[in-house]
C-alpha atoms as a PDB file:
ATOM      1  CA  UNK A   1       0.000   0.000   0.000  1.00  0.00           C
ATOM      2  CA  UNK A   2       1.531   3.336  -1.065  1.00  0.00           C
ATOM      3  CA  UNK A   3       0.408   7.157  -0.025  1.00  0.00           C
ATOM      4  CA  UNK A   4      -0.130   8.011   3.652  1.00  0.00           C
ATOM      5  CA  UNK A   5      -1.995   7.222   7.003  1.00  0.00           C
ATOM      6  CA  UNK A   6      -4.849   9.040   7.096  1.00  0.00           C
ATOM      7  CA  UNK A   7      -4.329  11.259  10.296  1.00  0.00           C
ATOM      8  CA  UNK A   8      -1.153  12.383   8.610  1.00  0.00           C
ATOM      9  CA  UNK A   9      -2.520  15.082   6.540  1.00  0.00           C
ATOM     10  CA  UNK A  10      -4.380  16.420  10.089  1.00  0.00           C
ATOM     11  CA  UNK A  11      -1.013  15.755  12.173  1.00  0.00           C
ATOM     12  CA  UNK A  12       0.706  18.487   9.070  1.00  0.00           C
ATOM     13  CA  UNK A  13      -2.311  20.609   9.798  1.00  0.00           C
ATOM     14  CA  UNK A  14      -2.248  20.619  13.426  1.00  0.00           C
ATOM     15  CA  UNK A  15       1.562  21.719  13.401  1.00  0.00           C
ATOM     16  CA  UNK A  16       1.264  24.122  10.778  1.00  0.00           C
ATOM     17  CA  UNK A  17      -1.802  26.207  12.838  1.00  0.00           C
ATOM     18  CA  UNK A  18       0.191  25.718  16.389  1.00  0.00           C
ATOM     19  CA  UNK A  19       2.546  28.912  17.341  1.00  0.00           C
ATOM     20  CA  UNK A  20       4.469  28.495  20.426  1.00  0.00           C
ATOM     21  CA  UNK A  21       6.294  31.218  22.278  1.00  0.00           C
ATOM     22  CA  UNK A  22       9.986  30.589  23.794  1.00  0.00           C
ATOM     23  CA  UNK A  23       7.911  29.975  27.314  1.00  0.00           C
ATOM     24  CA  UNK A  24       5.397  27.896  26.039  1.00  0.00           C
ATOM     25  CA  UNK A  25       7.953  25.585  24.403  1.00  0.00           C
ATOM     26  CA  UNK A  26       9.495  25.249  27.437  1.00  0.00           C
ATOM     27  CA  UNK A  27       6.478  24.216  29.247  1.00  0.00           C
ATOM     28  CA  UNK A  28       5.616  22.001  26.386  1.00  0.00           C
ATOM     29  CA  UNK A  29       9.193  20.327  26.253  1.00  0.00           C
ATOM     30  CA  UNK A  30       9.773  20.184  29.945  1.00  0.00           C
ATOM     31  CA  UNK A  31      13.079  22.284  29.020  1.00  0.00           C
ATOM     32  CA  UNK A  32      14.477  25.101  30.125  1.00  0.00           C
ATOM     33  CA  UNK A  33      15.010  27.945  27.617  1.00  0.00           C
ATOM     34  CA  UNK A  34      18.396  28.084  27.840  1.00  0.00           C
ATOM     35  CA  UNK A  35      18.352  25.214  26.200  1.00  0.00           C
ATOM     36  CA  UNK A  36      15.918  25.961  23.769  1.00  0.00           C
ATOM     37  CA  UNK A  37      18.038  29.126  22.534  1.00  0.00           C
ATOM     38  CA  UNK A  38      21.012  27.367  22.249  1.00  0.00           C
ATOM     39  CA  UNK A  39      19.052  24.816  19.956  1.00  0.00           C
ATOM     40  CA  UNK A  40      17.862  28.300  18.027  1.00  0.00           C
ATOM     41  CA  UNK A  41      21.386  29.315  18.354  1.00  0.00           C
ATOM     42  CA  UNK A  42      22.781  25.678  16.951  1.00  0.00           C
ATOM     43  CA  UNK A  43      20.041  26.166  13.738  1.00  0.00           C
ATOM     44  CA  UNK A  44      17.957  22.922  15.051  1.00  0.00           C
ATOM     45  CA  UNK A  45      14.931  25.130  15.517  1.00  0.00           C
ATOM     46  CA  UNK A  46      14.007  28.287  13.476  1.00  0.00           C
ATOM     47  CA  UNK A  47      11.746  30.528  14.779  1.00  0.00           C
ATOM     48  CA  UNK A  48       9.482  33.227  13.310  1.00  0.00           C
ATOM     49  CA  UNK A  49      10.785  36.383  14.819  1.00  0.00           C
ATOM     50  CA  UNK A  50      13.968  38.779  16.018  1.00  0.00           C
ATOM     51  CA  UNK A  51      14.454  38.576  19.834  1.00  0.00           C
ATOM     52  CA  UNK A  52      13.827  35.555  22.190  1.00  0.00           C
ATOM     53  CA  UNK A  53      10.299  37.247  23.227  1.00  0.00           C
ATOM     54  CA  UNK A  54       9.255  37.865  19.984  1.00  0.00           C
ATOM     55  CA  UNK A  55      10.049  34.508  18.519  1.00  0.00           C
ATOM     56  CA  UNK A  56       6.889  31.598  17.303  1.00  0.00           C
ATOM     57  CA  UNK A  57       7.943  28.106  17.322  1.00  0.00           C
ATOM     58  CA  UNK A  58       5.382  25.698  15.193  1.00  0.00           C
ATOM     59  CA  UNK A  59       4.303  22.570  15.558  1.00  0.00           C
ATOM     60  CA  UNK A  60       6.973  21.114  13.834  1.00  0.00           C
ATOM     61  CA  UNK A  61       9.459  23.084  16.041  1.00  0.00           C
ATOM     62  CA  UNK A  62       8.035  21.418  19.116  1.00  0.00           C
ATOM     63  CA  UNK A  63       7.744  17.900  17.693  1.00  0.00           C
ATOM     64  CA  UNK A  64      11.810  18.715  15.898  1.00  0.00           C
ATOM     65  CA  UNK A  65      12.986  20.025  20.127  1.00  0.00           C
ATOM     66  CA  UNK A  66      11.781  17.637  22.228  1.00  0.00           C
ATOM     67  CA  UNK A  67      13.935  14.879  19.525  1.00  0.00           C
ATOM     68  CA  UNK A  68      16.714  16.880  20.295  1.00  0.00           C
ATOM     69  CA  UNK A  69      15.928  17.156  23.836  1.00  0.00           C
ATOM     70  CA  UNK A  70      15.966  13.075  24.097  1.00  0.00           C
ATOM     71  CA  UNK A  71      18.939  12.964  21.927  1.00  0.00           C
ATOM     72  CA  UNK A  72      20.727  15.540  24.118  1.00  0.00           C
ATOM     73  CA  UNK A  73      19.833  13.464  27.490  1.00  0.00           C
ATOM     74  CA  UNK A  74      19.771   9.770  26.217  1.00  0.00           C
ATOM     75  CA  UNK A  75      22.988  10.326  24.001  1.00  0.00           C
ATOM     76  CA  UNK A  76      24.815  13.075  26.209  1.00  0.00           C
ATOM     77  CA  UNK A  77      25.257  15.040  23.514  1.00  0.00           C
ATOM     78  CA  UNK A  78      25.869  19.046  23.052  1.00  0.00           C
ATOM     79  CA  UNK A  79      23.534  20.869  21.031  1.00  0.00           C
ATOM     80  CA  UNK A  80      26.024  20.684  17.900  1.00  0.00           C
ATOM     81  CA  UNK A  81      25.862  17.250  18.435  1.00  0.00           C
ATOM     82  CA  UNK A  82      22.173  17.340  18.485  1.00  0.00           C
ATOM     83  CA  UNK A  83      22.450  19.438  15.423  1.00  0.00           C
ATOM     84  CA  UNK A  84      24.383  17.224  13.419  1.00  0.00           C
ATOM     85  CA  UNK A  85      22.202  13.986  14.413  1.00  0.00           C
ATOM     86  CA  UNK A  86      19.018  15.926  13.433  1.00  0.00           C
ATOM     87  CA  UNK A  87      20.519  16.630  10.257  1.00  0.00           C
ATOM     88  CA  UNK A  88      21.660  12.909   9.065  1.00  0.00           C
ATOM     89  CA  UNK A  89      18.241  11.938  10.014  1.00  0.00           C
ATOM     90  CA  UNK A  90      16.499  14.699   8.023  1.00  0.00           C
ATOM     91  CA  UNK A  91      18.152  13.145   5.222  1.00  0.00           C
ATOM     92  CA  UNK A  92      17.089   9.793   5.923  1.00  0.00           C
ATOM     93  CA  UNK A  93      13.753  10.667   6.058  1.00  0.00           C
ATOM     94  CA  UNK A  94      14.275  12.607   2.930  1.00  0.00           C
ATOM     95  CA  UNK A  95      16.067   9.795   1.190  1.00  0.00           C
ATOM     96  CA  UNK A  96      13.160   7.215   2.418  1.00  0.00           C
ATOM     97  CA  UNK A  97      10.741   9.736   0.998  1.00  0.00           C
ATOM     98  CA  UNK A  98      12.480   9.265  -2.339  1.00  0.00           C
ATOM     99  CA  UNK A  99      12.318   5.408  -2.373  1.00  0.00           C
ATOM    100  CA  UNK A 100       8.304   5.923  -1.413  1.00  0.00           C
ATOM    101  CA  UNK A 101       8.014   7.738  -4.299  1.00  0.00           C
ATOM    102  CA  UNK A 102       9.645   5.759  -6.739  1.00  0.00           C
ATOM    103  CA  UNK A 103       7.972   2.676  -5.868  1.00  0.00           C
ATOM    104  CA  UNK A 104      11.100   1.019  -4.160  1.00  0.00           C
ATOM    105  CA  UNK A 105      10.490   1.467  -0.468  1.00  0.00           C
END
């Protein structure tokens, strides 16, 4: 069976509408915001605007931090640690997406 699971188009929805501030995100991750900037600061999560209190996180940002978070306390890693695992396995899932596509995966 190819194509995707129907609460999949809902779960892109859902994250798309959600905006998060810095504090919220926190709350949300059970993490403090230092270590929520210094994902920001590590590019692992881009938010929507210029200063800390400003910024919007989406849904996607709080489903992409608390990976990092587990990766940071499971693995002991640093946040460019973090950064560099979240990366490999962007392009996994970008490289399984591929295989979907073309009928091979």
């Amino acid at each position: 069976m190819t194509g995707t699971h129907p609460t999949d188009s809902y779960a892109t929805l859902v994250e798309e509408e959600l905006h998060l501030t810095l504090v919220e995100l926190s709350h949300s991750c059970r993490a403090s915001s230092d270590q929520l900037i210094a994902l920001v600061e590590e590019g692992v999560l881009e938010p929507a605007g210029t200063d800390p209190q400003d910024w919007r996180f989406s849904g996607r940002s709080l489903r992409r931090a608390r990976t990092a978070l587990r990766l940071s306390r499971d693995l002991q890693i640093n946040a460019p640690g973090v950064a560099l695992a979240l990366e490999l396995l962007d392009q996994i899932d970008a490289l399984q997406a591929r295989l979907r596509r073309s009928g091979r995966g």
